[in-house]
N, C-alpha and C. Protein backbone atom coordinates (compact mmCIF):
# COMPACT_ATOMS: atom_id res chain seq x y z
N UNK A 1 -2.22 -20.63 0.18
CA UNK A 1 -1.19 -20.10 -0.68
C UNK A 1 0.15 -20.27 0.05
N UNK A 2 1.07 -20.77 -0.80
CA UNK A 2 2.36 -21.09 0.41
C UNK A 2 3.56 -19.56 0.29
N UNK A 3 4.31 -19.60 1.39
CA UNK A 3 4.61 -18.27 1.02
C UNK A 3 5.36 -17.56 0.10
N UNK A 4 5.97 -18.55 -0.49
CA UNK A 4 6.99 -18.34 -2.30
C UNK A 4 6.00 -17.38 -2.73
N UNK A 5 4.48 -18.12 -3.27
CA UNK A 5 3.89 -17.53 -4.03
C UNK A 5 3.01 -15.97 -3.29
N UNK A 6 3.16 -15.84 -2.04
CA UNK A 6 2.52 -14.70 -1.21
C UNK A 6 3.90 -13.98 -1.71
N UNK A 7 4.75 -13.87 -1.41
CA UNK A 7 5.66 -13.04 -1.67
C UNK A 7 5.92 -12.60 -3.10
N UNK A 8 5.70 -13.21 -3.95
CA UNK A 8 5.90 -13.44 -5.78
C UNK A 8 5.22 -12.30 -6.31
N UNK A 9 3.37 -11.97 -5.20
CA UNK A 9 2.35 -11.76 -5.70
C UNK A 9 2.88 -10.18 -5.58
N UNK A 10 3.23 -9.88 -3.84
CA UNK A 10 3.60 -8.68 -3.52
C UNK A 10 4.52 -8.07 -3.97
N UNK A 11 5.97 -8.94 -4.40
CA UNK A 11 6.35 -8.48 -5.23
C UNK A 11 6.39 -8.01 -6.62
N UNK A 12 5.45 -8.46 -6.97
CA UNK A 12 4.74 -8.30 -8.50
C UNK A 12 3.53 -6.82 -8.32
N UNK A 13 3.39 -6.34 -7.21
CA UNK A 13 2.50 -5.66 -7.38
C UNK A 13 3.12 -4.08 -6.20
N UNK A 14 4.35 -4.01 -6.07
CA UNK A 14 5.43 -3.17 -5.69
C UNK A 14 5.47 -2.24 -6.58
N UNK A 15 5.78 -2.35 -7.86
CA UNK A 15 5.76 -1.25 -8.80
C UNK A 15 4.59 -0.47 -8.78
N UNK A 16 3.04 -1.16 -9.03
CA UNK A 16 1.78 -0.60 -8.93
C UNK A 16 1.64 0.06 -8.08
N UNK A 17 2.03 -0.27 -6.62
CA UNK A 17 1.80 0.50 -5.59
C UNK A 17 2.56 1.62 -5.80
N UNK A 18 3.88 1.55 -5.95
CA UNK A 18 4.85 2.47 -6.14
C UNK A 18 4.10 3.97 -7.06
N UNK A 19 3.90 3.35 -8.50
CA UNK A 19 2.94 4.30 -9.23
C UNK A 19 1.83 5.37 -8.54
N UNK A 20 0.98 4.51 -7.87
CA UNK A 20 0.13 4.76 -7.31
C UNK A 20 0.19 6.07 -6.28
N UNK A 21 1.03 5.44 -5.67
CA UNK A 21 1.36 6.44 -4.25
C UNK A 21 1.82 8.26 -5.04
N UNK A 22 2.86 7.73 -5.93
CA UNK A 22 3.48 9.05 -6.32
C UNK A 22 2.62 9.94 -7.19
N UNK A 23 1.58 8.66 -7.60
CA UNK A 23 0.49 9.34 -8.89
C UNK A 23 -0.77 10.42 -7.41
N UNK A 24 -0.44 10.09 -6.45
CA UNK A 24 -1.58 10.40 -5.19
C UNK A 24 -1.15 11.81 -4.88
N UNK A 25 0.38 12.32 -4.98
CA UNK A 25 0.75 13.55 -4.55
C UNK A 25 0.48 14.70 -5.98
N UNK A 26 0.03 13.96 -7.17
CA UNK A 26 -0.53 14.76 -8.19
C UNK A 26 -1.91 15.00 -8.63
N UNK A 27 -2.93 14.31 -7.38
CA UNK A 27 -4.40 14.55 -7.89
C UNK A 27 -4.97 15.32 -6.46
N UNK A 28 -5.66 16.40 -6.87
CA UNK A 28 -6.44 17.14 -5.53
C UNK A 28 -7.03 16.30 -4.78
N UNK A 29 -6.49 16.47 -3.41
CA UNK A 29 -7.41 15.32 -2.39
C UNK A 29 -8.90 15.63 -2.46
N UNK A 30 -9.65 14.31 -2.34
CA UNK A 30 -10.62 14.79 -2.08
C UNK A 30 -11.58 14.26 -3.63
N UNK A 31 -10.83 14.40 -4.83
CA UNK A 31 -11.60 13.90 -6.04
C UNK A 31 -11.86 12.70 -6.17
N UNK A 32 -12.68 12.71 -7.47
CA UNK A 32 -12.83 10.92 -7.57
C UNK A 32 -11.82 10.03 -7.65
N UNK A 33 -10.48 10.44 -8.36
CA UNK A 33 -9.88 9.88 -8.64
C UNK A 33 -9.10 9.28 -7.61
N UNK A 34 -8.89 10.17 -6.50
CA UNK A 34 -7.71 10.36 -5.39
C UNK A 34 -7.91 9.81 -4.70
N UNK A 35 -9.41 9.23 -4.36
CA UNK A 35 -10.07 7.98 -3.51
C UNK A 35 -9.83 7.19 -3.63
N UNK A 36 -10.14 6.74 -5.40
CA UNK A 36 -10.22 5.51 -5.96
C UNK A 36 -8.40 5.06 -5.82
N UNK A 37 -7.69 6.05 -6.34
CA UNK A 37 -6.30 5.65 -6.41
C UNK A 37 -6.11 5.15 -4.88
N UNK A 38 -6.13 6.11 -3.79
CA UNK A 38 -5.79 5.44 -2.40
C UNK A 38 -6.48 4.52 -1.99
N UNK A 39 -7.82 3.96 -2.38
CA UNK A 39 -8.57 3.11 -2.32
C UNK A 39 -7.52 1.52 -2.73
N UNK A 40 -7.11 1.92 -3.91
CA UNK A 40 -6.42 0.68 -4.48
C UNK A 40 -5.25 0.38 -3.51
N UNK A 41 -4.34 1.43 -3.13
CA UNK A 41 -3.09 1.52 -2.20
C UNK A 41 -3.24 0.47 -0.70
N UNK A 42 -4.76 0.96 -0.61
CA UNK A 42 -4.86 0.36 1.15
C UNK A 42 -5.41 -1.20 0.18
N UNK A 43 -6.10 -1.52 -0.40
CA UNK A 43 -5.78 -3.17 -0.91
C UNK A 43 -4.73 -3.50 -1.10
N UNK A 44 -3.91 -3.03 -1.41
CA UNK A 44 -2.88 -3.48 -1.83
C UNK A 44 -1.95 -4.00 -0.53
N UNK A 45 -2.12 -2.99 0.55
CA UNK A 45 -1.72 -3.18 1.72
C UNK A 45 -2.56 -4.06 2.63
N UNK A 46 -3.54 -4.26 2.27
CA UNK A 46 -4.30 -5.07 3.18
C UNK A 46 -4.52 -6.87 2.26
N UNK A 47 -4.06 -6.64 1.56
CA UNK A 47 -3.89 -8.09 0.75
C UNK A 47 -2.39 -8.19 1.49
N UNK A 48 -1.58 -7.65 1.80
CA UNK A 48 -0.05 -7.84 2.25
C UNK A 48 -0.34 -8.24 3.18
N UNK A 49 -1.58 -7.82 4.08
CA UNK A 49 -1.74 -8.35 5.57
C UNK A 49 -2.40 -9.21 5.85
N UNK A 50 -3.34 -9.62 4.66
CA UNK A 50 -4.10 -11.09 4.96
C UNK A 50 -2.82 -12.20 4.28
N UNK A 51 -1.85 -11.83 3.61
CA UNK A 51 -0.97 -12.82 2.99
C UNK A 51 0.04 -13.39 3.86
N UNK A 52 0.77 -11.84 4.00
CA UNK A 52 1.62 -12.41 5.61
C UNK A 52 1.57 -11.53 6.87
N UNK A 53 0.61 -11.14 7.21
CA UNK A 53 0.30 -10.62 8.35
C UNK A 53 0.88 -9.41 8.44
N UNK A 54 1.45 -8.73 7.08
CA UNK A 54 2.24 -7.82 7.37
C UNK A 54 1.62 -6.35 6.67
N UNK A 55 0.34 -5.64 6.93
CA UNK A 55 0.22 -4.48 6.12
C UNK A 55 1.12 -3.42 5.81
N UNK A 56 1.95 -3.21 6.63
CA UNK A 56 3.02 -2.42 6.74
C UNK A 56 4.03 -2.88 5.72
N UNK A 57 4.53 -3.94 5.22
CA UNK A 57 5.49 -4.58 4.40
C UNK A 57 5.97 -3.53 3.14
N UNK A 58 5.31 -2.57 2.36
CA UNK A 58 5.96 -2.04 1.60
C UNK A 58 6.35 -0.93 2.12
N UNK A 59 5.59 -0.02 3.13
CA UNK A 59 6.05 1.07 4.04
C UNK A 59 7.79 0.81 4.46
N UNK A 60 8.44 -0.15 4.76
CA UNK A 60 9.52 -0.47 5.22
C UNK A 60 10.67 -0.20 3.96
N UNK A 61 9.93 -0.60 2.88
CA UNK A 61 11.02 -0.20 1.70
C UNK A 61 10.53 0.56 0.36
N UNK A 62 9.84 1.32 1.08
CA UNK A 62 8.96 2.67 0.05
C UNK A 62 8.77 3.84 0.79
N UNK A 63 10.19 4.06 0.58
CA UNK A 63 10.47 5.65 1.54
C UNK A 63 9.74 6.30 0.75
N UNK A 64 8.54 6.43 -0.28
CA UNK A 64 7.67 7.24 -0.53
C UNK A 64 6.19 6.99 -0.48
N UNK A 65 6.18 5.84 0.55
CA UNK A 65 4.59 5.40 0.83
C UNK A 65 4.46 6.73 2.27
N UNK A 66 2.97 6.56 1.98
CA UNK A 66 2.49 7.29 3.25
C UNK A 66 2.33 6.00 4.58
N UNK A 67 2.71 6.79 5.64
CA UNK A 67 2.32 5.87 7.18
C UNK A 67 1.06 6.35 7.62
N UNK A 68 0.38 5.26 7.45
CA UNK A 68 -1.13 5.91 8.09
C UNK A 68 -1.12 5.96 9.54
N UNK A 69 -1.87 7.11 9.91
CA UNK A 69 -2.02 7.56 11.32
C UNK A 69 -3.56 6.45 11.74
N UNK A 70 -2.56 6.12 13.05
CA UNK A 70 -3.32 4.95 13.26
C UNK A 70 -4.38 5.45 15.26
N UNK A 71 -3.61 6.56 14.98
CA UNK A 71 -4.32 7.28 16.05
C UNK A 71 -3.55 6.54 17.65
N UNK A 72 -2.90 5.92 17.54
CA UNK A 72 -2.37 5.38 18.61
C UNK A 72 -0.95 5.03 19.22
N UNK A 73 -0.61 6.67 18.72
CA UNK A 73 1.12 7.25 19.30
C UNK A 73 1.58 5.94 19.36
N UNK A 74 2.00 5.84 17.86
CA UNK A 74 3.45 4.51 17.54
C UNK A 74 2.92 3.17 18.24
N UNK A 75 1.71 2.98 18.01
CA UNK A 75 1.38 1.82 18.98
C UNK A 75 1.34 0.66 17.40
């Protein structure tokens, strides 16, 4: 995939995530739903990181994504 179209994809799928995340601070952790929704979030982020190496890429300009604790003080 060349990277026009890696970037096209992520950008096309910014809003979804966007939804997603804010739809996550309205369902009790822990339900079916709240899995499945964060379930979709970390694909979404982990398709960003097999595309351009970057999982982190919407965290940088979605001051309302969560930063996952990666257990390794800012490493």
């Amino acid at each position: 995939m060349t990277p026009e179209i890696a970037e096209r994809l992520l950008e096309s799928l910014r809003p979804t995530r966007q939804l997603l995340t804010r739809t996550l601070a309205e369902i009790p952790i822990g339900d079916p739903e709240y899995r499945q929704v964060d379930r979709v979030v970390q694909e979404i982020d982990g398709l960003a990181r097999i595309l351009i190496g970057d999982e982190t890429h919407y965290f940088r300009e979605d001051s309302r994504a969560r930063i996952p604790d990666t257990g390794r003080d800012g490493e």
